[in-house]
C-alpha atoms as a PDB file:
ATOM      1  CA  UNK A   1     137.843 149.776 181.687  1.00  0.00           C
ATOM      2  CA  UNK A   2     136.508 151.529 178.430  1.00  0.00           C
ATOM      3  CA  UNK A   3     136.722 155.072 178.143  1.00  0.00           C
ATOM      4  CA  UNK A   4     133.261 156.221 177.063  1.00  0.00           C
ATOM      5  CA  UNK A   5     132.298 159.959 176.101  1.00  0.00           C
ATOM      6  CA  UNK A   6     128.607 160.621 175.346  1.00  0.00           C
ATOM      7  CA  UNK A   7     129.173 162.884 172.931  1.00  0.00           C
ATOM      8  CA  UNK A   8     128.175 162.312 169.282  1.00  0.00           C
ATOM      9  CA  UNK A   9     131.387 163.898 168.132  1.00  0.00           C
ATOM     10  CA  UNK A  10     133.606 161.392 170.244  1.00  0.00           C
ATOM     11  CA  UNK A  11     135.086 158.049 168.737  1.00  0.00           C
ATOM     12  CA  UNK A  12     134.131 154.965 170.525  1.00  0.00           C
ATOM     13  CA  UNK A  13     136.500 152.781 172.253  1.00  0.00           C
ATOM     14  CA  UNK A  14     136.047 148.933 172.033  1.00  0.00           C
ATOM     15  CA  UNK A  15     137.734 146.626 174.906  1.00  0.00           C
ATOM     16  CA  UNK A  16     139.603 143.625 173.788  1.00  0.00           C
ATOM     17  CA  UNK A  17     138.914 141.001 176.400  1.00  0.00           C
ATOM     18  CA  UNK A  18     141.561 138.423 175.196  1.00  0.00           C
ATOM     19  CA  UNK A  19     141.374 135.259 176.662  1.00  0.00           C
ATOM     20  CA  UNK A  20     138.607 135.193 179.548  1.00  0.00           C
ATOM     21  CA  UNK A  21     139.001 133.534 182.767  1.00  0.00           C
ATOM     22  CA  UNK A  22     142.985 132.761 181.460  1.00  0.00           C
ATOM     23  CA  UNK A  23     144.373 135.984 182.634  1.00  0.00           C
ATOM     24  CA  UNK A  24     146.774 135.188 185.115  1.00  0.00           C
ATOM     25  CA  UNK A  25     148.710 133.029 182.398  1.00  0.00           C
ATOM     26  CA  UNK A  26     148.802 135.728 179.442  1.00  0.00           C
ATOM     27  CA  UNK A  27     152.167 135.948 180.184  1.00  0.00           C
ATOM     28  CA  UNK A  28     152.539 131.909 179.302  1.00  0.00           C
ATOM     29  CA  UNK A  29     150.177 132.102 176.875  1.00  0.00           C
ATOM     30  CA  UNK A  30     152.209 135.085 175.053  1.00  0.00           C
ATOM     31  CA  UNK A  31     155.198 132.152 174.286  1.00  0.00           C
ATOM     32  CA  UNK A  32     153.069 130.142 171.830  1.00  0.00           C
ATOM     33  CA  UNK A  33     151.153 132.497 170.375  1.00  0.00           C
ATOM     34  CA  UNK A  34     154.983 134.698 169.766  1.00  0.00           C
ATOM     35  CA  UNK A  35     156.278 131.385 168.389  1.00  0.00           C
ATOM     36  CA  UNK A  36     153.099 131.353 166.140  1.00  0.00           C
ATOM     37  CA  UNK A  37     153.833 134.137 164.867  1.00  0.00           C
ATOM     38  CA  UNK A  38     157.552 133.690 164.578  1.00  0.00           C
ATOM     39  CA  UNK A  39     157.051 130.417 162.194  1.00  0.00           C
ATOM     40  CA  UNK A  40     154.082 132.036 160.220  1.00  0.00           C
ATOM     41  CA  UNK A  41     156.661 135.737 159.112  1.00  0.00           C
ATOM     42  CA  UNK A  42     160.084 133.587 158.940  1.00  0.00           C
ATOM     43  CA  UNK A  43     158.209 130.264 157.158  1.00  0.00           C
ATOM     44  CA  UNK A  44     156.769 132.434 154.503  1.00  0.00           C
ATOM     45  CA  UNK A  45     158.993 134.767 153.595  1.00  0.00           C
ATOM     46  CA  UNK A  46     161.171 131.771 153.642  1.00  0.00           C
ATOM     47  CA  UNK A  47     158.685 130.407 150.798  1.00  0.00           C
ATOM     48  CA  UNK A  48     159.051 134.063 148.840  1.00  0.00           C
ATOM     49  CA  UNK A  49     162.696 134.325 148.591  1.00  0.00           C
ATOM     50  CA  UNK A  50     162.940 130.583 147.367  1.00  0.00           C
ATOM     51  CA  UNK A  51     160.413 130.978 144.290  1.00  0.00           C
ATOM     52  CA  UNK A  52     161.334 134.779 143.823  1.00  0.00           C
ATOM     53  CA  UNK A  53     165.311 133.424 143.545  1.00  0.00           C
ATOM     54  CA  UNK A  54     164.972 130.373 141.908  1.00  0.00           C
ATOM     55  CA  UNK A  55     164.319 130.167 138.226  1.00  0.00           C
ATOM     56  CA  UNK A  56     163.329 126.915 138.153  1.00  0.00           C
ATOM     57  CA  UNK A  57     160.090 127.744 140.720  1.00  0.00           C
ATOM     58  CA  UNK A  58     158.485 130.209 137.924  1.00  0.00           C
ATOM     59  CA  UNK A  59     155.441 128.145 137.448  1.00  0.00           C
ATOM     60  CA  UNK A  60     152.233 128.767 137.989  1.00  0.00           C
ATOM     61  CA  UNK A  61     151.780 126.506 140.703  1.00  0.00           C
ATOM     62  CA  UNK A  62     154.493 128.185 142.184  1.00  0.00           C
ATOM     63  CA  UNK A  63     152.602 131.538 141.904  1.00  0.00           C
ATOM     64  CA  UNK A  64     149.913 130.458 143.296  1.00  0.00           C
ATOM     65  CA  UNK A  65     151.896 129.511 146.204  1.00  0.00           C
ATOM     66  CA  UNK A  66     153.649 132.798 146.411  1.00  0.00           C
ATOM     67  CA  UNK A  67     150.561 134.159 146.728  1.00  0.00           C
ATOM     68  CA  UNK A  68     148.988 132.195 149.303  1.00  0.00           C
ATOM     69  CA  UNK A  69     152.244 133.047 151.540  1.00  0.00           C
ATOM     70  CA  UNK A  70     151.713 136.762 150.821  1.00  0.00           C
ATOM     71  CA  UNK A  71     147.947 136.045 152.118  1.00  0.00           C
ATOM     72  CA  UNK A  72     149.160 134.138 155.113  1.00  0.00           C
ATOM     73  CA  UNK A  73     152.000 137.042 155.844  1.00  0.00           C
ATOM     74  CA  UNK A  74     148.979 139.473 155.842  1.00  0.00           C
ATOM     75  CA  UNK A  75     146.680 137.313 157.986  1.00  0.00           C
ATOM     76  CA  UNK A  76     149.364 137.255 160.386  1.00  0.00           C
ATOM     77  CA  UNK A  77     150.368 140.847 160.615  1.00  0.00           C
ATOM     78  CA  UNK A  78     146.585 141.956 161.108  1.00  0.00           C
ATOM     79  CA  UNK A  79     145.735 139.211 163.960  1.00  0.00           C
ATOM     80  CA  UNK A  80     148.878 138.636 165.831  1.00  0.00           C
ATOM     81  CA  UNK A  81     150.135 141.995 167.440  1.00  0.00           C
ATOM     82  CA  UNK A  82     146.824 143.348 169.131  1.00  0.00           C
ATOM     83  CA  UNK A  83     147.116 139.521 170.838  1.00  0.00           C
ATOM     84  CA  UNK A  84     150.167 140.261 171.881  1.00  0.00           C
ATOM     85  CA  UNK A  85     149.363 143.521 172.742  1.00  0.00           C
ATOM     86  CA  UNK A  86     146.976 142.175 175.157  1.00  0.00           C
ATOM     87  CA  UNK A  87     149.177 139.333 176.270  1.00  0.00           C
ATOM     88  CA  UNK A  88     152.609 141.196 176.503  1.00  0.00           C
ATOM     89  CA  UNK A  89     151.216 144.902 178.070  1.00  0.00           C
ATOM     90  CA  UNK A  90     147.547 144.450 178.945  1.00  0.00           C
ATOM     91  CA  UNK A  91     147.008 147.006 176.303  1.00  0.00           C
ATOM     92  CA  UNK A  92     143.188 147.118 175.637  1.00  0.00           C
ATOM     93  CA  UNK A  93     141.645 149.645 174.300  1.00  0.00           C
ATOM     94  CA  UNK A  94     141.412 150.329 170.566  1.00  0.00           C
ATOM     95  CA  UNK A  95     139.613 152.934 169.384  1.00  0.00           C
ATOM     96  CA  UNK A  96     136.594 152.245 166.456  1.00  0.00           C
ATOM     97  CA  UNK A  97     138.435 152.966 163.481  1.00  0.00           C
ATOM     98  CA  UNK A  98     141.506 151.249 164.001  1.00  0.00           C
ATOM     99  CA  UNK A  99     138.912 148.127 164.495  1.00  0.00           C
ATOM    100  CA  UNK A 100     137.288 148.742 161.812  1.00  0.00           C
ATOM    101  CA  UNK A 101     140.628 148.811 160.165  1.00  0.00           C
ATOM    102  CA  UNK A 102     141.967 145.916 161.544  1.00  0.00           C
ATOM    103  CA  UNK A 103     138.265 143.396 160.882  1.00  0.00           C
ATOM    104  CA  UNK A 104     139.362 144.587 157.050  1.00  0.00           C
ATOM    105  CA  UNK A 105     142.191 143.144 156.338  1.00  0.00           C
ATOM    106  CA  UNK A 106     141.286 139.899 158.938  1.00  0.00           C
ATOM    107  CA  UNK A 107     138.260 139.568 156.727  1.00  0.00           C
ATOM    108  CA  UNK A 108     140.000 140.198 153.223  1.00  0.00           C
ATOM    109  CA  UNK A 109     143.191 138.430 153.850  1.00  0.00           C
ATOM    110  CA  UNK A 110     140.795 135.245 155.028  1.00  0.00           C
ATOM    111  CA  UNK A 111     138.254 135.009 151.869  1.00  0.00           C
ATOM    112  CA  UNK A 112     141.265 136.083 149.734  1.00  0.00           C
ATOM    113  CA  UNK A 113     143.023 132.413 151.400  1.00  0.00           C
ATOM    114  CA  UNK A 114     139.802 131.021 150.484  1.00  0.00           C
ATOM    115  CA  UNK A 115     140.273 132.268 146.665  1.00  0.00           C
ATOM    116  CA  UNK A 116     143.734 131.477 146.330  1.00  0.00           C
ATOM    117  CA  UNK A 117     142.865 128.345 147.466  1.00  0.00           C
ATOM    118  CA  UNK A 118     140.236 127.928 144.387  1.00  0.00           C
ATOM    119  CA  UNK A 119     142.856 128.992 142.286  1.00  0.00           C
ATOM    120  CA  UNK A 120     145.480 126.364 143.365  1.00  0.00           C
ATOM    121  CA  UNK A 121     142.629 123.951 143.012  1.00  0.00           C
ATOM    122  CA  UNK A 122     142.019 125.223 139.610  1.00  0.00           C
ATOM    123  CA  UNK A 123     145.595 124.628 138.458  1.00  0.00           C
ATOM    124  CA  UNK A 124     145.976 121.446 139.559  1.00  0.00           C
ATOM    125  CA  UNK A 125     143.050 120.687 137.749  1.00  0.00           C
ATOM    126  CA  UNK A 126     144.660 121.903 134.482  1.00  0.00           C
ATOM    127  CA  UNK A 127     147.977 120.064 135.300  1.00  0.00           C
ATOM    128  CA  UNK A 128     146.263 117.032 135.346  1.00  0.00           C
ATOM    129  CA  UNK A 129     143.392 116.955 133.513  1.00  0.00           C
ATOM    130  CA  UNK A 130     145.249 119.000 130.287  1.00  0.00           C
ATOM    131  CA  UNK A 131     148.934 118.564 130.442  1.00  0.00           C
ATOM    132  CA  UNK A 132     149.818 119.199 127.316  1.00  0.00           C
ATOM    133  CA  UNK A 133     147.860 123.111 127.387  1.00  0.00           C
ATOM    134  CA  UNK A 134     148.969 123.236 130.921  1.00  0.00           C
ATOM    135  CA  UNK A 135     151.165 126.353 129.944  1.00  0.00           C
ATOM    136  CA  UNK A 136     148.911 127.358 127.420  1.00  0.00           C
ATOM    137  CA  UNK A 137     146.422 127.776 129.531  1.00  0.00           C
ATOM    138  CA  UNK A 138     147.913 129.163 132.193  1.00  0.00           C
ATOM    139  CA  UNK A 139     149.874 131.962 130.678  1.00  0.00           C
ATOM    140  CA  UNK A 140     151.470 134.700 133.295  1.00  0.00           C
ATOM    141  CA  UNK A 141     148.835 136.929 132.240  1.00  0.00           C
ATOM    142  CA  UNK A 142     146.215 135.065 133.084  1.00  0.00           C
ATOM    143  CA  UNK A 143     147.646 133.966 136.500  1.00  0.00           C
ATOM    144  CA  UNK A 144     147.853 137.682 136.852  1.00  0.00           C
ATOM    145  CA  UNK A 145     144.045 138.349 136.174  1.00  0.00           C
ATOM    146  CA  UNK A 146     143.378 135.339 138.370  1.00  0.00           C
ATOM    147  CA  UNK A 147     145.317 137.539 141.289  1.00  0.00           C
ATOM    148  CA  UNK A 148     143.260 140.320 140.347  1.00  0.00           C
ATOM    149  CA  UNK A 149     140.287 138.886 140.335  1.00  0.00           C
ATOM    150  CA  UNK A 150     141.198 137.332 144.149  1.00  0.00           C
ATOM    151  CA  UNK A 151     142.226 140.489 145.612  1.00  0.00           C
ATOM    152  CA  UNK A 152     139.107 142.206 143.916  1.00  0.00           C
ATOM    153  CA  UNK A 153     136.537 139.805 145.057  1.00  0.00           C
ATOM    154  CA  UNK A 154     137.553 139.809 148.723  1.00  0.00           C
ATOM    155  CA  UNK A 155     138.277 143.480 148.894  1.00  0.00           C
ATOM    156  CA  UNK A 156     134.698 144.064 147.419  1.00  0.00           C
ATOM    157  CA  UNK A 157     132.638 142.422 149.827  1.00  0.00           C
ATOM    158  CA  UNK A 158     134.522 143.602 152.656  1.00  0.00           C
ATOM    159  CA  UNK A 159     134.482 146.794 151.917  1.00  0.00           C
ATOM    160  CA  UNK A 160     131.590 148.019 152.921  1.00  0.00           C
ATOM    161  CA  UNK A 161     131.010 146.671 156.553  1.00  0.00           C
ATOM    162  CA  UNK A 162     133.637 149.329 158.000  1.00  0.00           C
ATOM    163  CA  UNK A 163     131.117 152.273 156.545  1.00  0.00           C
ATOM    164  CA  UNK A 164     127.478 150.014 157.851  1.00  0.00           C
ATOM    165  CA  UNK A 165     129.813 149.573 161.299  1.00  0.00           C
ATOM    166  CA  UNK A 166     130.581 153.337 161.481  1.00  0.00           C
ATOM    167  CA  UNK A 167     126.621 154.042 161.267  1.00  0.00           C
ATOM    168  CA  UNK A 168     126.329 152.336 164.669  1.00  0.00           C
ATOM    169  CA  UNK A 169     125.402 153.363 168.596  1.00  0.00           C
ATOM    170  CA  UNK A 170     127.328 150.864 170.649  1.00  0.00           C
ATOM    171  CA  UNK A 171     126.713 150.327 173.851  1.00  0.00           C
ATOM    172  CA  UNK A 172     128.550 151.330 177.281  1.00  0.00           C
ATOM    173  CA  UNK A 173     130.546 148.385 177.466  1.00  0.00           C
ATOM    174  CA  UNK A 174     132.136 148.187 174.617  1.00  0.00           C
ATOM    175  CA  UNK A 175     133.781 144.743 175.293  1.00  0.00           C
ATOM    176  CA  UNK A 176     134.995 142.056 172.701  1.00  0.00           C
ATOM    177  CA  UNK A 177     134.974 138.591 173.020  1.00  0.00           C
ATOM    178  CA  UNK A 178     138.337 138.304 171.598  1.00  0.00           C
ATOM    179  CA  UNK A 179     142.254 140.482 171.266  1.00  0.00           C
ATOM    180  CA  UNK A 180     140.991 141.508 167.918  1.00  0.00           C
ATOM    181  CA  UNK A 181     137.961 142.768 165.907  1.00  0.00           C
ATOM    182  CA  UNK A 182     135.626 140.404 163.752  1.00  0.00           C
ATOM    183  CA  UNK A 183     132.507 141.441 162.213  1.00  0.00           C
ATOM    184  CA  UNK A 184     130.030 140.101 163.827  1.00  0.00           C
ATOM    185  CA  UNK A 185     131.880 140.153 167.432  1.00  0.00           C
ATOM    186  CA  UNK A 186     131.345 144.208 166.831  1.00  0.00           C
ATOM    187  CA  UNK A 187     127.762 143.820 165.570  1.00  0.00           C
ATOM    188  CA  UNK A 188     126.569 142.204 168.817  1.00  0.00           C
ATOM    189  CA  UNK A 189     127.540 145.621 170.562  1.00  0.00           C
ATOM    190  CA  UNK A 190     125.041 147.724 168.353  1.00  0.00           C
ATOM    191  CA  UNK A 191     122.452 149.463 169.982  1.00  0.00           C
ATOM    192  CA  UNK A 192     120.159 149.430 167.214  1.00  0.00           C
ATOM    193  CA  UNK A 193     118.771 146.317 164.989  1.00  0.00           C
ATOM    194  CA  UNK A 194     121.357 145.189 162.722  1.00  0.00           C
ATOM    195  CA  UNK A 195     119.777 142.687 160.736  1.00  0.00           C
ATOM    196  CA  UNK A 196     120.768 143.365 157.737  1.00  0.00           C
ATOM    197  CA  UNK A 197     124.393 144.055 158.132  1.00  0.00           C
ATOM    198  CA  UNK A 198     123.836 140.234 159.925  1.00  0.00           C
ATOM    199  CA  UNK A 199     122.062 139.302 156.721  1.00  0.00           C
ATOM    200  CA  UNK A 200     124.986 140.870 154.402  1.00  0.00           C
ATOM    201  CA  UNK A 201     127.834 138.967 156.566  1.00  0.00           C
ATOM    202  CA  UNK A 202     126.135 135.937 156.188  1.00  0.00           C
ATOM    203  CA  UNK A 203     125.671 136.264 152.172  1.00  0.00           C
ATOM    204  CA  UNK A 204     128.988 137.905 151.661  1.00  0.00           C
ATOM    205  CA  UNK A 205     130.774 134.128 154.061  1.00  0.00           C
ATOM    206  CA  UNK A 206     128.020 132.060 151.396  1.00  0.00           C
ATOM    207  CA  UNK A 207     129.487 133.743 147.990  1.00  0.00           C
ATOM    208  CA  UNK A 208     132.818 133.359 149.513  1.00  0.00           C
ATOM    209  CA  UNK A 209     133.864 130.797 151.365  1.00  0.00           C
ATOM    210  CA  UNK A 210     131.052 128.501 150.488  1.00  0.00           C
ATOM    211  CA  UNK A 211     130.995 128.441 146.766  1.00  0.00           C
ATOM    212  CA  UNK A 212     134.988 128.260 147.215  1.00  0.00           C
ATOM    213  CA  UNK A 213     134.704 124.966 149.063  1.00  0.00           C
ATOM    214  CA  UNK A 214     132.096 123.525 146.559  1.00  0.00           C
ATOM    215  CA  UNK A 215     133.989 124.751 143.474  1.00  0.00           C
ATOM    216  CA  UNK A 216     137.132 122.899 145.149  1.00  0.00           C
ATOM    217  CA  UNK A 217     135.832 119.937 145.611  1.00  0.00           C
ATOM    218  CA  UNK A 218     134.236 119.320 142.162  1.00  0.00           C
ATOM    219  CA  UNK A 219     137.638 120.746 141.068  1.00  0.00           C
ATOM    220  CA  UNK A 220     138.817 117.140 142.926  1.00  0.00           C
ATOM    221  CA  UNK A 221     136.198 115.206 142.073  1.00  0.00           C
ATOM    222  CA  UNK A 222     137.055 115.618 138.074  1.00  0.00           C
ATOM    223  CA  UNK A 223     140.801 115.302 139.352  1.00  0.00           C
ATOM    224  CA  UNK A 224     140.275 111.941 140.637  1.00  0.00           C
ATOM    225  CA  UNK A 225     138.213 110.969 137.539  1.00  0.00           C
ATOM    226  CA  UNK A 226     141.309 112.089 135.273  1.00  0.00           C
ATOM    227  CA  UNK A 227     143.305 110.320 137.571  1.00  0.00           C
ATOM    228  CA  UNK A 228     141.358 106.973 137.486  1.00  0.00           C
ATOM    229  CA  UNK A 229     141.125 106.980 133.853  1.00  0.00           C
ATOM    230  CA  UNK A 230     145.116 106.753 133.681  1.00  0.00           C
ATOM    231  CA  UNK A 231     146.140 102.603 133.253  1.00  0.00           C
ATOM    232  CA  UNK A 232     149.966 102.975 135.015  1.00  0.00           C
ATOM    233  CA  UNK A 233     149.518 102.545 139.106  1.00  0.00           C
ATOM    234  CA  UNK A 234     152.761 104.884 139.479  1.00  0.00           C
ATOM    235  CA  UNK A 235     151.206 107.444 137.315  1.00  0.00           C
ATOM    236  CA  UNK A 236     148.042 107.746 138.997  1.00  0.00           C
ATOM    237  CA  UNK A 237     150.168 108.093 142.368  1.00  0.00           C
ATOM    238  CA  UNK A 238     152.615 110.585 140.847  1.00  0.00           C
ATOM    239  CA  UNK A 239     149.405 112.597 139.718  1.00  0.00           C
ATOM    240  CA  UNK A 240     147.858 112.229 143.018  1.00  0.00           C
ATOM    241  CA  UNK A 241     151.455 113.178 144.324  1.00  0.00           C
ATOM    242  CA  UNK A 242     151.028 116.667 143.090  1.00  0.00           C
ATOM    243  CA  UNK A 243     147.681 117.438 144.978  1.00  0.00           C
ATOM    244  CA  UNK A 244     148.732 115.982 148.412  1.00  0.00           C
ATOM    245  CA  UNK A 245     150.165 119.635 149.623  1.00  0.00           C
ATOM    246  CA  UNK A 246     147.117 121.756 148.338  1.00  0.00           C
ATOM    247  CA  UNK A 247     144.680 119.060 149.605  1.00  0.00           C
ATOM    248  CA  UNK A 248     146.665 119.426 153.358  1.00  0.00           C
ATOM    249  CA  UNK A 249     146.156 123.211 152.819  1.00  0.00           C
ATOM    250  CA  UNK A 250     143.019 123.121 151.836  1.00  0.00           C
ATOM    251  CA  UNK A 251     141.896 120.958 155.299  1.00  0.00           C
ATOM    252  CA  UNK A 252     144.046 123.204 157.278  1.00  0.00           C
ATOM    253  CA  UNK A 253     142.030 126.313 155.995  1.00  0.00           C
ATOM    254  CA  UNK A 254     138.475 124.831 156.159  1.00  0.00           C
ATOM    255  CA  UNK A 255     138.532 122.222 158.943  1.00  0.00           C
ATOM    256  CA  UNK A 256     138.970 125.040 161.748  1.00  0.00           C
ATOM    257  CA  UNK A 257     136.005 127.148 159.840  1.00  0.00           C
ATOM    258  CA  UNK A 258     133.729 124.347 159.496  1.00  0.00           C
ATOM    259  CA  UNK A 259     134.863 124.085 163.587  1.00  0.00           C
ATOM    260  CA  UNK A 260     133.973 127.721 164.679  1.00  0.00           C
ATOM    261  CA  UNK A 261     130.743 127.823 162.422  1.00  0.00           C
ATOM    262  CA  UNK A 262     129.450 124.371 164.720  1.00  0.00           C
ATOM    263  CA  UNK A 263     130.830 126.160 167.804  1.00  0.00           C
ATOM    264  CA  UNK A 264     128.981 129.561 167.352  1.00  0.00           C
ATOM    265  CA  UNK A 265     125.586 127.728 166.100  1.00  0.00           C
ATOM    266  CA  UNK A 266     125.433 124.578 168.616  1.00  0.00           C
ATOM    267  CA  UNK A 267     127.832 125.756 171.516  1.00  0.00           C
ATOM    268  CA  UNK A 268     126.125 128.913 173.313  1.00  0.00           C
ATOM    269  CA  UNK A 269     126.497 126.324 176.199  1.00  0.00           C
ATOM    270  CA  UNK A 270     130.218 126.269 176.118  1.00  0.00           C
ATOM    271  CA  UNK A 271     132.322 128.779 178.214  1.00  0.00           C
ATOM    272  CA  UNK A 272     133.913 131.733 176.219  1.00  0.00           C
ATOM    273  CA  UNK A 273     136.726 130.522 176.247  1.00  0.00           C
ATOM    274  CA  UNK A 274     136.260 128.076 173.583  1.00  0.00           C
ATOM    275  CA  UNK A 275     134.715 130.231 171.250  1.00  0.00           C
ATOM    276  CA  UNK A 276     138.071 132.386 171.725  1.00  0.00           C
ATOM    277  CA  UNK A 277     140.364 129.381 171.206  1.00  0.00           C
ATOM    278  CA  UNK A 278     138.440 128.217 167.995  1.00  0.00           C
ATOM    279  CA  UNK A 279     138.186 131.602 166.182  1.00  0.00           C
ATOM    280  CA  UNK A 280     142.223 131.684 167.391  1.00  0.00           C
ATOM    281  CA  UNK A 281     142.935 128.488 165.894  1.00  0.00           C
ATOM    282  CA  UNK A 282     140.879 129.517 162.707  1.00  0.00           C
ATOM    283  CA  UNK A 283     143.145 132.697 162.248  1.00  0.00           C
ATOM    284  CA  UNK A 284     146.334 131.362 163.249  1.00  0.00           C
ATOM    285  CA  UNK A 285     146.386 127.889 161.938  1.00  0.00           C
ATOM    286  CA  UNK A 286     146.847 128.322 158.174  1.00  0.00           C
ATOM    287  CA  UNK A 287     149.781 131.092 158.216  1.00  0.00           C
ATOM    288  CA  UNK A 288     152.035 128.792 160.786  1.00  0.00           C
ATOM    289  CA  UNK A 289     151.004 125.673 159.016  1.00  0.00           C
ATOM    290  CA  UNK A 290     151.065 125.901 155.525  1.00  0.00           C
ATOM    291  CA  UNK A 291     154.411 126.898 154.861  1.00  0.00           C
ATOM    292  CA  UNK A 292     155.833 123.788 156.737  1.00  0.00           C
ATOM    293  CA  UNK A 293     153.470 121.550 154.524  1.00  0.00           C
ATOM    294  CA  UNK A 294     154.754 122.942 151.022  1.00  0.00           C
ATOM    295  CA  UNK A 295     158.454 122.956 152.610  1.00  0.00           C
ATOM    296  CA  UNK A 296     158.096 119.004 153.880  1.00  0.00           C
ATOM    297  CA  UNK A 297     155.799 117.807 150.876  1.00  0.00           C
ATOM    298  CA  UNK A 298     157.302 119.524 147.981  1.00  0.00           C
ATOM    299  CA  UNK A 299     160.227 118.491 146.706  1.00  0.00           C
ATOM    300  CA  UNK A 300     161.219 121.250 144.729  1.00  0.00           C
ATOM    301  CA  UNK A 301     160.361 123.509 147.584  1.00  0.00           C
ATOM    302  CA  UNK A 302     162.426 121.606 150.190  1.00  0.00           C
ATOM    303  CA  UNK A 303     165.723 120.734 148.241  1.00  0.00           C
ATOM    304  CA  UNK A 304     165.861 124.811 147.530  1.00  0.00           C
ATOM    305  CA  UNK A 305     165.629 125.403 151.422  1.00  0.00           C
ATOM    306  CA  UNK A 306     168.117 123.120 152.161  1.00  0.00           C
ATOM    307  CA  UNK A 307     170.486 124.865 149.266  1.00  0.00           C
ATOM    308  CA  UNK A 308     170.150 128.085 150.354  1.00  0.00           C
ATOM    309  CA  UNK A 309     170.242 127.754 153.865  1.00  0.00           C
ATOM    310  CA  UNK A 310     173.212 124.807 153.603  1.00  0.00           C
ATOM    311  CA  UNK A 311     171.522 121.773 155.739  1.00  0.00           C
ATOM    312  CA  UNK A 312     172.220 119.630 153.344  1.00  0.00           C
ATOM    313  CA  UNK A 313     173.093 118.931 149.247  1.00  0.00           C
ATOM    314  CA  UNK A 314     171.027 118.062 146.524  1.00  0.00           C
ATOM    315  CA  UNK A 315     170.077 114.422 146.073  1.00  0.00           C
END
């Protein structure tokens, strides 16, 4: 059990309770969730060292996608081994800062995902709907400010919940409903009325992920104007072509949070386990999957794979 000192000067200890009432399988449990994390590193590094080595991949879509696998190795790296810490050794106990720490990056790496996903959204938009400024418009430098502006954005609004978390009495128990920290999974442990750190998570998830997901799809809804407005049948499908992979992406990423939002307003009646396996799925989903969908449904992507790794020739 926790460790707990009543002393001021003391750092808490918070108990990772994993997966509830599934304990005597962690050790079966431990094989997909090691696989997970074996496709997520290998598939997108896989991703980097194609576009990074290949000359012809130096577009901005491209970029984009570079970035999203950086975002997807980070989501990984910050989830994945306190699971498996609890899964593999039982190991429990993590001490306040290092969850602070670790509900950081979760949170940053996720609404930078959600940005990076605007931004893919944004340049197929461009592709499309202004071909012939395409490169114009989307200059390295820009695509570089774009990053910036990403990494900036989620950072910022993150940011402050480790120092509003630190102000906090928890109580006795210290126990989390998961094997790693969230926001508001810590919150509920506060001793003292936390409304407005509740308040701020909810506005910071409203700027972020919600005004992403509208933003994307009036980025598609002008896409599929431009595209209806072209006369050739194989045109409009090649142009469609181009958007299938970010459109997969894009459901992968917001599907499973549209999922755990439902679950945490409208299933207090389910058993904890299901809250656990839909705030697992919404973490672990994106990195495993969306490096398989650019390597199956991009061309360019896939005939470089198969070069470098010499499964098959060019065709």
């Amino acid at each position: 059990m926790v460790t707990w000192n009543n002393s001021d000067t003391m750092e808490p200890m918070f108990f990772l309770k994993g997966f509830p009432g599934l304990e005597y399988v962690h050790s079966w449990l431990s094989v997909p969730i090691s696989l997970s994390y074996l496709v997520a590193v290998t598939g997108n590094i896989t991703i980097l060292s194609v576009i990074w080595l290949e000359s012809s991949l130096h577009q901005p879509m491209y970029y984009f996608l570079s970035i999203l696998a950086v975002t997807d190795l980070g989501l990984s790296m910050s989830t994945i081994p306190t699971m498996l810490a609890v899964l593999w050794f039982d190991v429990r106990e993590i001490q306040a800062s290092a969850c602070y720490a670790q509900l950081f990056f979760i949170h940053t790496f996720t609404f930078l995902e959600s940005s990076v996903l605007l931004a893919m959204a944004f340049d197929r938009l461009v592709a499309i709907c202004c071909p012939l400024h395409y490169s114009t418009i989307l200059t390295n430098g820009v695509i570089g400010k774009i990053s910036l502006a990403c990494l900036l954005r989620s950072m910022g609004v993150v940011l402050p919940t480790p120092f509003l978390l630190g102000h906090y009495h928890y109580c006795h128990g210290n126990a989390l409903s998961h094997a790693f920290c969230l926001h508001q999974n810590v919150l509920k442990l506060s001793h003292l009325n936390a409304k407005m750190n509740s308040i701020y998570g909810l506005c910071v998830v409203i700027v972020t992920l919600g005004v992403d997901s509208v933003l994307i799809l009036l980025s598609y809804a002008r896409i599929l104007n431009a595209v209806l407005g072209i006369a050739s049948h194989e045109e409009r499908l090649k142009a469609l072509n181009t958007c299938v992979s970010h459109i997969c992406v894009v459901l992968i990423f917001f599907v499973p949070v549209i999922g755990v939002s439902i679950v945490h307003r409208f299933g207090k009646h389910l058993p904890p386990i299901m809250h656990v396996l839909m705030a697992d799925i919404y973490l672990l989903l994106p990195p495993v999957l969306n490096p398989v969908v650019y390597s199956v449904r991009t061309k360019q992507i896939r005939l470089e794979i198969l070069h470098k790794f010499r499964l098959g020739r060019r065709f």
